[in-house]
N, C-alpha and C. Protein backbone atom coordinates (compact mmCIF):
# COMPACT_ATOMS: atom_id res chain seq x y z
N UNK A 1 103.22 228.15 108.79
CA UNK A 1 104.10 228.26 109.93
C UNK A 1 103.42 227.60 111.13
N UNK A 2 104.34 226.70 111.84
CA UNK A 2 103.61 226.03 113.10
C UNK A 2 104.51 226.60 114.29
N UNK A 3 103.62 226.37 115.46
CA UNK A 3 104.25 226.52 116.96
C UNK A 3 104.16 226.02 117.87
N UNK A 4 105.29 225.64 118.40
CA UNK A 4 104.97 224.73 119.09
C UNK A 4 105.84 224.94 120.37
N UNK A 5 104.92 225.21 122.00
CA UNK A 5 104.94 225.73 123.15
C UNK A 5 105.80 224.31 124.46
N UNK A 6 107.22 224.97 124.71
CA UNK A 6 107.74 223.87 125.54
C UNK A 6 107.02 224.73 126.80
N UNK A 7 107.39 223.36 127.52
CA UNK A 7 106.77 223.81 129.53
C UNK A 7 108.25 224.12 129.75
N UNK A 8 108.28 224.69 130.78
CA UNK A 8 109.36 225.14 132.18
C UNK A 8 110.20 224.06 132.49
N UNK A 9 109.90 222.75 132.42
CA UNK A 9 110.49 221.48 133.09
C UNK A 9 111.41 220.92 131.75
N UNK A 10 111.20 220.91 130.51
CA UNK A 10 111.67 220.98 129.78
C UNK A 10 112.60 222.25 128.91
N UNK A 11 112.71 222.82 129.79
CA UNK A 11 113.36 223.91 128.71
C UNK A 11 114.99 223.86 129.02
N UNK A 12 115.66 223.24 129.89
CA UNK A 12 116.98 222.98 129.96
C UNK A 12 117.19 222.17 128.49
N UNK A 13 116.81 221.41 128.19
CA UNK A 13 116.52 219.96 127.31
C UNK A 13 116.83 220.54 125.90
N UNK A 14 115.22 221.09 125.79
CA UNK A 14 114.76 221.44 124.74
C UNK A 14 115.88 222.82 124.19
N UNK A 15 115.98 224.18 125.16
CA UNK A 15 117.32 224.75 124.74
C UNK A 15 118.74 224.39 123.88
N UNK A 16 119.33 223.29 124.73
CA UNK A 16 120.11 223.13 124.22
C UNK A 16 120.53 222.36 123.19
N UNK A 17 119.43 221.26 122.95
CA UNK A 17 119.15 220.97 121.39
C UNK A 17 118.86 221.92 120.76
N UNK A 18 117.54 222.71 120.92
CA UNK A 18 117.44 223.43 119.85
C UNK A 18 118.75 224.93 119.22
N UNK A 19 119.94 224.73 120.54
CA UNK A 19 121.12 225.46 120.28
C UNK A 19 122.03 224.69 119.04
N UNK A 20 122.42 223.57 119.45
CA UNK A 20 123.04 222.27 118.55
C UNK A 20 122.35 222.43 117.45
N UNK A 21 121.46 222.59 117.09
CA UNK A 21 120.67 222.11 115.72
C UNK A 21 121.01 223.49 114.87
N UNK A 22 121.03 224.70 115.71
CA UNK A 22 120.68 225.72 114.81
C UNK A 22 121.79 226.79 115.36
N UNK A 23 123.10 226.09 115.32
CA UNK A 23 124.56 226.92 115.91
C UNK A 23 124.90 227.55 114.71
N UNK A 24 125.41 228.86 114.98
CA UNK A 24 126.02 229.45 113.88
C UNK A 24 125.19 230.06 112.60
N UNK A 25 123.90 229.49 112.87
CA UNK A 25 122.70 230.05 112.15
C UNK A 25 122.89 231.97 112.05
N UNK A 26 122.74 232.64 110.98
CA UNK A 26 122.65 234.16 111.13
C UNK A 26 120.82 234.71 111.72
N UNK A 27 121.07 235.33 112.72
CA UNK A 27 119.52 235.94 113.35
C UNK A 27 119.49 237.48 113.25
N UNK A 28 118.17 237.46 113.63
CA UNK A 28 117.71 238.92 113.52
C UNK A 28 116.69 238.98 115.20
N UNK A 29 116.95 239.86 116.01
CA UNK A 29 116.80 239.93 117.27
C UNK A 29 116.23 241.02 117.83
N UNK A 30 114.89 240.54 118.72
CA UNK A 30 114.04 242.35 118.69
C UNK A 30 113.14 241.88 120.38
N UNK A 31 112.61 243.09 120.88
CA UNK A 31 111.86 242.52 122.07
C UNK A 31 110.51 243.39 121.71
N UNK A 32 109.75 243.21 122.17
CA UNK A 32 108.23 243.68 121.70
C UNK A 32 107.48 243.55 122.99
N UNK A 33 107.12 244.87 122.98
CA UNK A 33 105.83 244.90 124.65
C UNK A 33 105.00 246.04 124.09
N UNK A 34 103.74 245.89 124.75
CA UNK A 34 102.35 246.52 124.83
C UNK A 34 101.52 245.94 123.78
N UNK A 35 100.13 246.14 124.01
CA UNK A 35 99.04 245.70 123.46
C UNK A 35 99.24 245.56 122.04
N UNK A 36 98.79 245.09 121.24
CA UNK A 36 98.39 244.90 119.55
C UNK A 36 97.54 246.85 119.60
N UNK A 37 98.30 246.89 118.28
CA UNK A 37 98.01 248.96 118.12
C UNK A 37 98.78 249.91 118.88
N UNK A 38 99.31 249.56 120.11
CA UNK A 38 99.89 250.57 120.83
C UNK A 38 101.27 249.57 120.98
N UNK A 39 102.01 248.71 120.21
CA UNK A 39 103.24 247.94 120.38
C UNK A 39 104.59 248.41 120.27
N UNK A 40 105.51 248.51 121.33
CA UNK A 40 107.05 249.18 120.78
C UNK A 40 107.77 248.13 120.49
N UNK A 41 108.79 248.14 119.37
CA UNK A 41 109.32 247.48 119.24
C UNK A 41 110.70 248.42 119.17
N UNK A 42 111.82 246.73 119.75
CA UNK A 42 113.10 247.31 119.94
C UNK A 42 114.10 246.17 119.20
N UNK A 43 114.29 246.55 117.94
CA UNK A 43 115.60 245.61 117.36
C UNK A 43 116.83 245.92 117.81
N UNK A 44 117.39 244.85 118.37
CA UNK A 44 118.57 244.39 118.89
C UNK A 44 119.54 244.45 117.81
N UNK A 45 119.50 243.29 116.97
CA UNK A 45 120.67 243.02 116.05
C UNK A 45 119.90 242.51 114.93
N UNK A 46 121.04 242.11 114.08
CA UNK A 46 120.85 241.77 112.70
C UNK A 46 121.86 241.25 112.10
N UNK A 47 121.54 239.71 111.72
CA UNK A 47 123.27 239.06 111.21
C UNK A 47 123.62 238.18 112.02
N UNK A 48 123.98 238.38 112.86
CA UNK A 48 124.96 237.67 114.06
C UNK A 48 124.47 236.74 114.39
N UNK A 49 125.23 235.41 113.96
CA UNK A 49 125.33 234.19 114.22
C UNK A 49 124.71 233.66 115.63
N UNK A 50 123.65 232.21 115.87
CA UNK A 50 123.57 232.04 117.10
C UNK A 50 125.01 231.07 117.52
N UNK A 51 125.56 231.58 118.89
CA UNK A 51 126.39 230.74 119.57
C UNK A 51 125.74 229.86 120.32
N UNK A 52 124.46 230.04 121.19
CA UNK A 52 123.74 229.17 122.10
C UNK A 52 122.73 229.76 122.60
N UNK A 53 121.91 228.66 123.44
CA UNK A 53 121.12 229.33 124.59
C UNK A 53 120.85 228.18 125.62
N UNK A 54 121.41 229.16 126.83
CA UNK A 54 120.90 228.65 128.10
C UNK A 54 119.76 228.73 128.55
N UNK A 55 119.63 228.20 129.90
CA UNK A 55 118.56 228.52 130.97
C UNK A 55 119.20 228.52 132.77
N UNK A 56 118.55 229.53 133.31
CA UNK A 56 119.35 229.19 134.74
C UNK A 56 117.98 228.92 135.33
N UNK A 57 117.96 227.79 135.84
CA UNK A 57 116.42 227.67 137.03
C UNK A 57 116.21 228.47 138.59
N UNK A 58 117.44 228.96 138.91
CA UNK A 58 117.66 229.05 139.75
C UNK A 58 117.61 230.54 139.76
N UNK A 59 117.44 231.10 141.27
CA UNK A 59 117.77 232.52 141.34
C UNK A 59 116.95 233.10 141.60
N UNK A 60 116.72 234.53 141.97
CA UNK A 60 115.50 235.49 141.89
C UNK A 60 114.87 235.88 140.60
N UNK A 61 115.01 235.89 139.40
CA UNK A 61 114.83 236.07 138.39
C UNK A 61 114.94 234.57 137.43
N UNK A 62 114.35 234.17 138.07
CA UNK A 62 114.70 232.34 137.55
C UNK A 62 112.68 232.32 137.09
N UNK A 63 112.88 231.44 135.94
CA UNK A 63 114.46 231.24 134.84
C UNK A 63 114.61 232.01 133.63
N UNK A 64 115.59 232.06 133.90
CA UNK A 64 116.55 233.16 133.18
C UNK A 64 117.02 232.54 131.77
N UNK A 65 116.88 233.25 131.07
CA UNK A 65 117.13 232.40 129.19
C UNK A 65 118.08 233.21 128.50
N UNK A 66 119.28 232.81 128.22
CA UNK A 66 120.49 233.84 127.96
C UNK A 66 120.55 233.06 126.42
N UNK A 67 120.93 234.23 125.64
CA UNK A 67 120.37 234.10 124.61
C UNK A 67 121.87 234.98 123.88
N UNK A 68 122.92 233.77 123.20
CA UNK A 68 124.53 234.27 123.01
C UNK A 68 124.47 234.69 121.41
N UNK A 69 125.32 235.21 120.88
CA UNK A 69 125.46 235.59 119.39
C UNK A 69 126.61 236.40 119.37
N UNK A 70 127.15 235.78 118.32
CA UNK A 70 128.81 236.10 117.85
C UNK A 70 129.51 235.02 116.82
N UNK A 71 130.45 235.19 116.66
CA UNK A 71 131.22 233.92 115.90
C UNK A 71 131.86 232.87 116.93
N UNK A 72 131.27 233.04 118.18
CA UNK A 72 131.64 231.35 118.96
C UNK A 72 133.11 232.33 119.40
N UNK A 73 133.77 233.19 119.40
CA UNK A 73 135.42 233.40 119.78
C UNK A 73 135.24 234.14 121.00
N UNK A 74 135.68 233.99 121.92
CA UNK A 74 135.72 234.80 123.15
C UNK A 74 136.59 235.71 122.78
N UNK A 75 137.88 235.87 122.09
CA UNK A 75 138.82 237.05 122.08
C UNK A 75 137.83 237.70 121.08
N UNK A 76 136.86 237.60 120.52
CA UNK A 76 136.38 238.61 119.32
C UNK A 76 135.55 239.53 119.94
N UNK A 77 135.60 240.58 120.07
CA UNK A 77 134.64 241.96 120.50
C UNK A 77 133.16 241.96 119.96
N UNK A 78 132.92 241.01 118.95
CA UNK A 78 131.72 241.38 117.84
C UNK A 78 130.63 240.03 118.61
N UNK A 79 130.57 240.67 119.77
CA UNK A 79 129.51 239.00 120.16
C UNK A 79 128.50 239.53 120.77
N UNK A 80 127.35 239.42 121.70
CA UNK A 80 125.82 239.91 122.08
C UNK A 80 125.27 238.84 123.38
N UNK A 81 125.25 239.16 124.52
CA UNK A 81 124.28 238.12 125.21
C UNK A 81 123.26 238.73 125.66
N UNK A 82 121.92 238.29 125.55
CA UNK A 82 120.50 238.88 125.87
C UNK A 82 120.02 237.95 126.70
N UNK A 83 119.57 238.46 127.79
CA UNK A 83 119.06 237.93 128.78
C UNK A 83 117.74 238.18 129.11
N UNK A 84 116.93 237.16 129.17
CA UNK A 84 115.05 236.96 129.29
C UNK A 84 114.72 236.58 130.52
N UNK A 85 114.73 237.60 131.84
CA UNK A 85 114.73 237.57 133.03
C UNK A 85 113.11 236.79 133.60
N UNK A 86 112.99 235.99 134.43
CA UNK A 86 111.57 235.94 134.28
C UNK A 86 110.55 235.45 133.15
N UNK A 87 111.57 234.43 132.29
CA UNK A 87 110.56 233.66 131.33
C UNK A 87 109.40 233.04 131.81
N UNK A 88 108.23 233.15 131.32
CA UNK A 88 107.41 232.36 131.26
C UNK A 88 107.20 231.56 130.50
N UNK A 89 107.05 231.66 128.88
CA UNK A 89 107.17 230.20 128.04
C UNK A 89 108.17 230.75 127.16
N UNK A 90 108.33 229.59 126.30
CA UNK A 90 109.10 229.89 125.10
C UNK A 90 108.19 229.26 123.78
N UNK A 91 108.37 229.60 122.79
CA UNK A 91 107.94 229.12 121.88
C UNK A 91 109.00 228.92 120.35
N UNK A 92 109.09 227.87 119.88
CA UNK A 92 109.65 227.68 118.46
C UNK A 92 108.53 228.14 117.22
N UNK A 93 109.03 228.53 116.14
CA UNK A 93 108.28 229.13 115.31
C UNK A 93 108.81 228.19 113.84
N UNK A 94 108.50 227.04 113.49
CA UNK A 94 108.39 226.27 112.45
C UNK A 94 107.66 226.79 111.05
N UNK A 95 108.65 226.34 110.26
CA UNK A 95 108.67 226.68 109.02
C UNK A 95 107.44 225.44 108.69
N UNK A 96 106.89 225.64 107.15
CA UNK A 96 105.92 224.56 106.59
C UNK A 96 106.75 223.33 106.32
N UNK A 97 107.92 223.83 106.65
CA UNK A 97 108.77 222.39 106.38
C UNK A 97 109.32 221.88 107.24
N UNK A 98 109.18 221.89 108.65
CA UNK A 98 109.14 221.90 110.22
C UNK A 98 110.49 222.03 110.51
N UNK A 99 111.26 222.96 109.94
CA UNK A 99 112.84 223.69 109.97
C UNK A 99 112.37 224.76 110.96
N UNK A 100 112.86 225.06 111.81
CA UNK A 100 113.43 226.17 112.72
C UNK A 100 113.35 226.96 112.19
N UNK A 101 112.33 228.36 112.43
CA UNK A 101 112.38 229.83 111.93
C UNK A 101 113.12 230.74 113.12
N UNK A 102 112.57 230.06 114.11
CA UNK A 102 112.94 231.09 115.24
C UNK A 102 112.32 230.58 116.57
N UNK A 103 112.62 231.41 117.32
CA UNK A 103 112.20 231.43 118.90
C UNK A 103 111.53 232.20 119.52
N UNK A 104 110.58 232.62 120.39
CA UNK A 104 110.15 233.59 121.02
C UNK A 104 109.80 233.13 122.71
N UNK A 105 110.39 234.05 123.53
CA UNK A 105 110.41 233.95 124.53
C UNK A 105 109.64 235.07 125.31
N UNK A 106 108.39 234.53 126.12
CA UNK A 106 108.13 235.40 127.01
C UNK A 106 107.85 235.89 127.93
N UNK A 107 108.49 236.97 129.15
CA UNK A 107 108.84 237.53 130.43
C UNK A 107 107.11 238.13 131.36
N UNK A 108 107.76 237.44 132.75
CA UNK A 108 106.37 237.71 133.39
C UNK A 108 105.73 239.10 132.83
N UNK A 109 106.68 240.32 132.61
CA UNK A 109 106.19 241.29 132.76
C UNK A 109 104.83 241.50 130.91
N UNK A 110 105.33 240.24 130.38
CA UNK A 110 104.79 241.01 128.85
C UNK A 110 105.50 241.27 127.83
N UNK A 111 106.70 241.32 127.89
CA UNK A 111 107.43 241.59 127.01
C UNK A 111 108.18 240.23 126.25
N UNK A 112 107.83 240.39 124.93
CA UNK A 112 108.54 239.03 124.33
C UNK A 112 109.71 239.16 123.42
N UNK A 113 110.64 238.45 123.90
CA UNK A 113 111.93 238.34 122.67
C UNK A 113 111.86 237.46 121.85
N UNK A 114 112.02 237.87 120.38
CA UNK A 114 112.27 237.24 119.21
C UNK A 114 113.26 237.05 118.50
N UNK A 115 114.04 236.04 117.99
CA UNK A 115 115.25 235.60 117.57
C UNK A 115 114.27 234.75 116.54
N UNK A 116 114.77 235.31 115.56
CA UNK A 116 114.50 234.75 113.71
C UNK A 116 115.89 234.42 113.38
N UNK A 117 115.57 232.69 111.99
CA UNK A 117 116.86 232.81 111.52
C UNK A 117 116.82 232.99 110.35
N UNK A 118 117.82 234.24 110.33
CA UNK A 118 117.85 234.74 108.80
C UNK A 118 118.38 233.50 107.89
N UNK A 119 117.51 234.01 106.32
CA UNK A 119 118.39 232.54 105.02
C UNK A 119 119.05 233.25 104.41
């Protein structure tokens, strides 16, 4: 498994390709804070298709990494947006076959979100 760390100046870019490439993909979605031994973890979801991901640069909480999942339908009830207030980096998580495993994003405070794509 490889990783590989975008900067801040690129992450409008890099987002939304890496949305295009891997739309509709099924994920599994969790946020994780505190030390290695004392770690909570909080799973989000499981299944649910990626629709996209943004970035807002702007704002008090900039930048902001909104992070969509559903079947793409606005009339459908069954959809998820997670929001990564205060990103500091992001990272892609490459397969040995340099396919997209996932994403991890993480917030000044420490806390990192993970979006895996389920096979």
């Amino acid at each position: 498994m490889m990783n590989a760390v975008t900067k801040q100046h690129n992450w409008s870019t890099f987002l939304k390709l890496f949305s295009e490439q891997n739309r509709m993909r099924p994920t599994r979605m969790g946020v994780f804070e505190g030390d290695p031994g004392a770690m909570t973890e909080y799973w989000i979801e499981d299944g649910m298709p990626l629709v996209g991901i943004d970035v807002e640069v702007r704002g008090e909480d900039a930048p902001t990494i909104e992070i969509m999942l559903g079947n793409g339908e606005k009339t459908d009830s069954s959809h998820l947006t997670h929001n990564v207030a205060g990103a500091r980096f992001t990272k892609i998580i490459l397969s040995a076959d340099g396919e997209a495993d996932g994403l991890e994003i993480e917030d000044f405070e420490g806390k990192t979100t993970i979006l895996r794509f389920e096979n």
